[in-house]
C-alpha atoms as a PDB file:
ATOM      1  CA  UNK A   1      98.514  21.134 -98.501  1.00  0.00           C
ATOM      2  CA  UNK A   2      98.004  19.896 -94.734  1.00  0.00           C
ATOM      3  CA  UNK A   3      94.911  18.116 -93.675  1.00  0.00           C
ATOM      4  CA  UNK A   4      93.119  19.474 -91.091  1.00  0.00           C
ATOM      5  CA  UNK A   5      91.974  16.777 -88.431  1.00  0.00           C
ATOM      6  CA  UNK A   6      88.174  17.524 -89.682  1.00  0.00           C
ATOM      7  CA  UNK A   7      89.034  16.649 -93.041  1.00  0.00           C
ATOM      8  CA  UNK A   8      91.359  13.721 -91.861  1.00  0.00           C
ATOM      9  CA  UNK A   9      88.338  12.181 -89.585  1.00  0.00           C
ATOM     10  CA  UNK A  10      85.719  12.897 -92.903  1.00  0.00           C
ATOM     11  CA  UNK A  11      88.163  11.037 -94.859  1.00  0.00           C
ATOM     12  CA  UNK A  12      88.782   8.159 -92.744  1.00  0.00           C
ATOM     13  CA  UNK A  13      85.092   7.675 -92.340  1.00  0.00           C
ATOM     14  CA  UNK A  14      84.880   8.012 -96.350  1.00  0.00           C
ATOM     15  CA  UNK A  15      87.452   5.298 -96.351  1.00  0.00           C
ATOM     16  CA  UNK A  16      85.748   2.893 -93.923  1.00  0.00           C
ATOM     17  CA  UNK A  17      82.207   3.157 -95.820  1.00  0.00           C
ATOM     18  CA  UNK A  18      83.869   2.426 -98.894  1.00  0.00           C
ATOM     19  CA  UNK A  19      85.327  -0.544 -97.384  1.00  0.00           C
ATOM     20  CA  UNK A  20      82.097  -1.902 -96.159  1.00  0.00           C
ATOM     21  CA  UNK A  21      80.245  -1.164 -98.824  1.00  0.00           C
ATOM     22  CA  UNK A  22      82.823  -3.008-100.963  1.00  0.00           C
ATOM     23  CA  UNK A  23      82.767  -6.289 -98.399  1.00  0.00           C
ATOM     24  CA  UNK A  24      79.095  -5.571 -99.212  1.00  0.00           C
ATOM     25  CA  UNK A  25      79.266  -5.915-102.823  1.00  0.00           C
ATOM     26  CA  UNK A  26      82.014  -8.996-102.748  1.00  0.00           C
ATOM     27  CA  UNK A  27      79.688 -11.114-100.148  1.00  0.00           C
ATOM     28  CA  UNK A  28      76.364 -10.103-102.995  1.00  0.00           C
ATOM     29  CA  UNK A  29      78.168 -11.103-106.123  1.00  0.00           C
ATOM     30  CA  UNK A  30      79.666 -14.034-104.184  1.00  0.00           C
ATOM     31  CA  UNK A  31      76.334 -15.550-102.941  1.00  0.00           C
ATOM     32  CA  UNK A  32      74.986 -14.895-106.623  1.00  0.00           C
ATOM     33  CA  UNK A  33      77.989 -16.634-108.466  1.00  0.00           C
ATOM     34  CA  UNK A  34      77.333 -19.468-106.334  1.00  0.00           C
ATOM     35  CA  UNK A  35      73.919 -19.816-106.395  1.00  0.00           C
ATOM     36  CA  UNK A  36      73.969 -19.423-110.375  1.00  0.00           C
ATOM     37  CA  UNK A  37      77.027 -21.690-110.551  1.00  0.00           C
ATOM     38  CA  UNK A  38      74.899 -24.310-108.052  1.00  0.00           C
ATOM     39  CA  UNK A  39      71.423 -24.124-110.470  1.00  0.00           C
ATOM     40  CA  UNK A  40      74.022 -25.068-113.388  1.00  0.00           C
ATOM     41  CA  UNK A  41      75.877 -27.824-112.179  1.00  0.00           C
ATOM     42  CA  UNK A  42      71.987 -29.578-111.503  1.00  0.00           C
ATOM     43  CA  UNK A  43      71.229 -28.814-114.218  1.00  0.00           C
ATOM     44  CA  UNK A  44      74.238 -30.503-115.874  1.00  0.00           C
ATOM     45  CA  UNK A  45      73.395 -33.733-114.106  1.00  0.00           C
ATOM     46  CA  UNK A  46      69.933 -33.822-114.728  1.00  0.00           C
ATOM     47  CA  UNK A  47      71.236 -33.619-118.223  1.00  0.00           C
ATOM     48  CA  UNK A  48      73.045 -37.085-117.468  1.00  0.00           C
ATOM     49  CA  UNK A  49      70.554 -38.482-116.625  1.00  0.00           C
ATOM     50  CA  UNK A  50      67.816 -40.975-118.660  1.00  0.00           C
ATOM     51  CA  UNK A  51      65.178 -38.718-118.421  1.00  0.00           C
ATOM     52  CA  UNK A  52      66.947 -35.365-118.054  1.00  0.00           C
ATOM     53  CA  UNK A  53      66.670 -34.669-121.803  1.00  0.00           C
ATOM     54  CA  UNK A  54      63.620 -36.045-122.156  1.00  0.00           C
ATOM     55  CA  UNK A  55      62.271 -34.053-119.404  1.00  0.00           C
ATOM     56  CA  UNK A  56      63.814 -30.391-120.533  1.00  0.00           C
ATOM     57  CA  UNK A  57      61.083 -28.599-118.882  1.00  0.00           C
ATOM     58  CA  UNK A  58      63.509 -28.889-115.994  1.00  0.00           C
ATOM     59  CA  UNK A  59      66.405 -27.474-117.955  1.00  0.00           C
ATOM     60  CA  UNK A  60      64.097 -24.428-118.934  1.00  0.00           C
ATOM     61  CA  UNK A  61      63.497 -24.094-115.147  1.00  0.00           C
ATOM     62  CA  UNK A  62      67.153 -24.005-114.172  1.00  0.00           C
ATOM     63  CA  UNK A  63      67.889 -21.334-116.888  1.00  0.00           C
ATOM     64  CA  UNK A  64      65.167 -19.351-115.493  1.00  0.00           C
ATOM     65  CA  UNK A  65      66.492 -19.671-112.221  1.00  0.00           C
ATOM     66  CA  UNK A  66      70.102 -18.911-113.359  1.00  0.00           C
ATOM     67  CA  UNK A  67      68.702 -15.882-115.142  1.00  0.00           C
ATOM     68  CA  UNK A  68      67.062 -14.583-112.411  1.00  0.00           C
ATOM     69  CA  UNK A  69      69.759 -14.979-109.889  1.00  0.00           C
ATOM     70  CA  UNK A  70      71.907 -12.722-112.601  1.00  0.00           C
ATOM     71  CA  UNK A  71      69.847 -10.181-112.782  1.00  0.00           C
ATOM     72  CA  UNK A  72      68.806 -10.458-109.085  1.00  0.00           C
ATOM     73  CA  UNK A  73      72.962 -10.466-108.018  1.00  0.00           C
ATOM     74  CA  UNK A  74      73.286  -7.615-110.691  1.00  0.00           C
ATOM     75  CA  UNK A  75      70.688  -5.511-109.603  1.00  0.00           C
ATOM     76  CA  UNK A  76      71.794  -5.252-106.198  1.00  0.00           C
ATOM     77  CA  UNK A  77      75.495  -4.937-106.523  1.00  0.00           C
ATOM     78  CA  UNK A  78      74.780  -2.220-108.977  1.00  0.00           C
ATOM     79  CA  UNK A  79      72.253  -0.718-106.213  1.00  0.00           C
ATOM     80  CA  UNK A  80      75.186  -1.094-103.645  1.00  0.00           C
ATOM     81  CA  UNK A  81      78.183   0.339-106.047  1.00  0.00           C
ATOM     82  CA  UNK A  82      75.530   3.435-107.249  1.00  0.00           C
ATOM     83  CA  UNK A  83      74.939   4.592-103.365  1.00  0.00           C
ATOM     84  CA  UNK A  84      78.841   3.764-103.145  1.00  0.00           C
ATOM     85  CA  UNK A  85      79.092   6.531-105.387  1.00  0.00           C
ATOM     86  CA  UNK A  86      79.908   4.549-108.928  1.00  0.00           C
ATOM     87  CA  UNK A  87      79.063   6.347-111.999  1.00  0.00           C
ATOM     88  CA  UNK A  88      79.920   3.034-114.185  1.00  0.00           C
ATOM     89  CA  UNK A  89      76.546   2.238-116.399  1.00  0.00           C
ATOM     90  CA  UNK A  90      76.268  -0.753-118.077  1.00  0.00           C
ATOM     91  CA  UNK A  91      74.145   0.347-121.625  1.00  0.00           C
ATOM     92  CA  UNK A  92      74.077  -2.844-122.758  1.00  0.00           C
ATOM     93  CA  UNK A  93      72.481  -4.100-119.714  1.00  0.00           C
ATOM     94  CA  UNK A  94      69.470  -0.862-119.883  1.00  0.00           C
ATOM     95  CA  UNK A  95      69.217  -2.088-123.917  1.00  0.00           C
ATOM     96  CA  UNK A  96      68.502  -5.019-123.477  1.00  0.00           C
ATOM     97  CA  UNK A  97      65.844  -4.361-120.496  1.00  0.00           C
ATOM     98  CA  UNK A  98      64.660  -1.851-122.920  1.00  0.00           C
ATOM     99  CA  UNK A  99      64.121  -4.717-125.536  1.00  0.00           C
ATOM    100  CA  UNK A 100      62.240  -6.863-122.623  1.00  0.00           C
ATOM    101  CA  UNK A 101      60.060  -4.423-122.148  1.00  0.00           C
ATOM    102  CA  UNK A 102      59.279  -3.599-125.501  1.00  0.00           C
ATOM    103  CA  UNK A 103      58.725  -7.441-126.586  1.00  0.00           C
ATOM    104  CA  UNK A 104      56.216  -7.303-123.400  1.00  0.00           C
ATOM    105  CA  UNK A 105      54.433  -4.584-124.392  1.00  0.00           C
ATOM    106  CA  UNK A 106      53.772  -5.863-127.821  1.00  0.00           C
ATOM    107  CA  UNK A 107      52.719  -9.523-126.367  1.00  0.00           C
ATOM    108  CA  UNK A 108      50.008  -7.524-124.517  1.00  0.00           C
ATOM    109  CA  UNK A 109      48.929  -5.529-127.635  1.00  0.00           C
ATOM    110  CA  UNK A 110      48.478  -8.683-129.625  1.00  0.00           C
ATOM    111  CA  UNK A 111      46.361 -10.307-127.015  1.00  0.00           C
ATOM    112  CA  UNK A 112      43.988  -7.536-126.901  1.00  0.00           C
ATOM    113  CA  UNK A 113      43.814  -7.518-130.861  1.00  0.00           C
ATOM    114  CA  UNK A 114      43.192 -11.172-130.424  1.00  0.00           C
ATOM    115  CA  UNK A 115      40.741 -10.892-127.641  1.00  0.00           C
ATOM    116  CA  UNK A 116      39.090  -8.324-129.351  1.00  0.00           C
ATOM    117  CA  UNK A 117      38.602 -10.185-132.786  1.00  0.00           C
END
């Protein structure tokens, strides 16, 4: 079956918005790797040094910052890929928001039982 030149101009453009929007998602995930791979490697060397692991406040720091940047670098690639037009959904991922949001919910419960007592 022969393209018309309509459908040949609609696909092209298909074709070129895929493309960006996958330079899009390389140059996100890119940025995030680094940045996560950046927090680490300080993190490593505070490690060396004498008061790095007697100071591990600043380790809990990085791995909140490394956390975040995950989650930050997955949330918008995943943003990106979904308007792309991807399907793929990570269930792990959702559980374990799902489990987040449950342990919140319960810290707040317990502090108004406490607050209340």
């Amino acid at each position: 079956m022969k393209q018309t030149k309509e459908q040949a101009k609609t696909s092209a453009a298909r074709i070129e918005r895929l493309t960006r929007d996958i330079s899009e998602i390389h140059k996100l995930v890119d940025e995030g790797c680094a940045e996560i791979s950046a927090t680490a490697q300080m993190a490593l060397k505070w490690l060396e040094t004498p008061e790095g692991c007697q100071r591990l406040d600043v380790v809990a720091e990085a791995l909140k910052m490394i956390r975040h940047s995950a989650l930050f670098t997955g949330d918008c690639s995943r943003s990106k890929a979904i308007s792309a037009g991807s399907t793929y959904r990570n269930l792990a991922q959702r559980r374990l928001r799902e489990a987040e949001k449950a342990a919140d919910e319960a810290r707040v419960a317990q502090a108004l039982r406490e607050s209340a007592a």
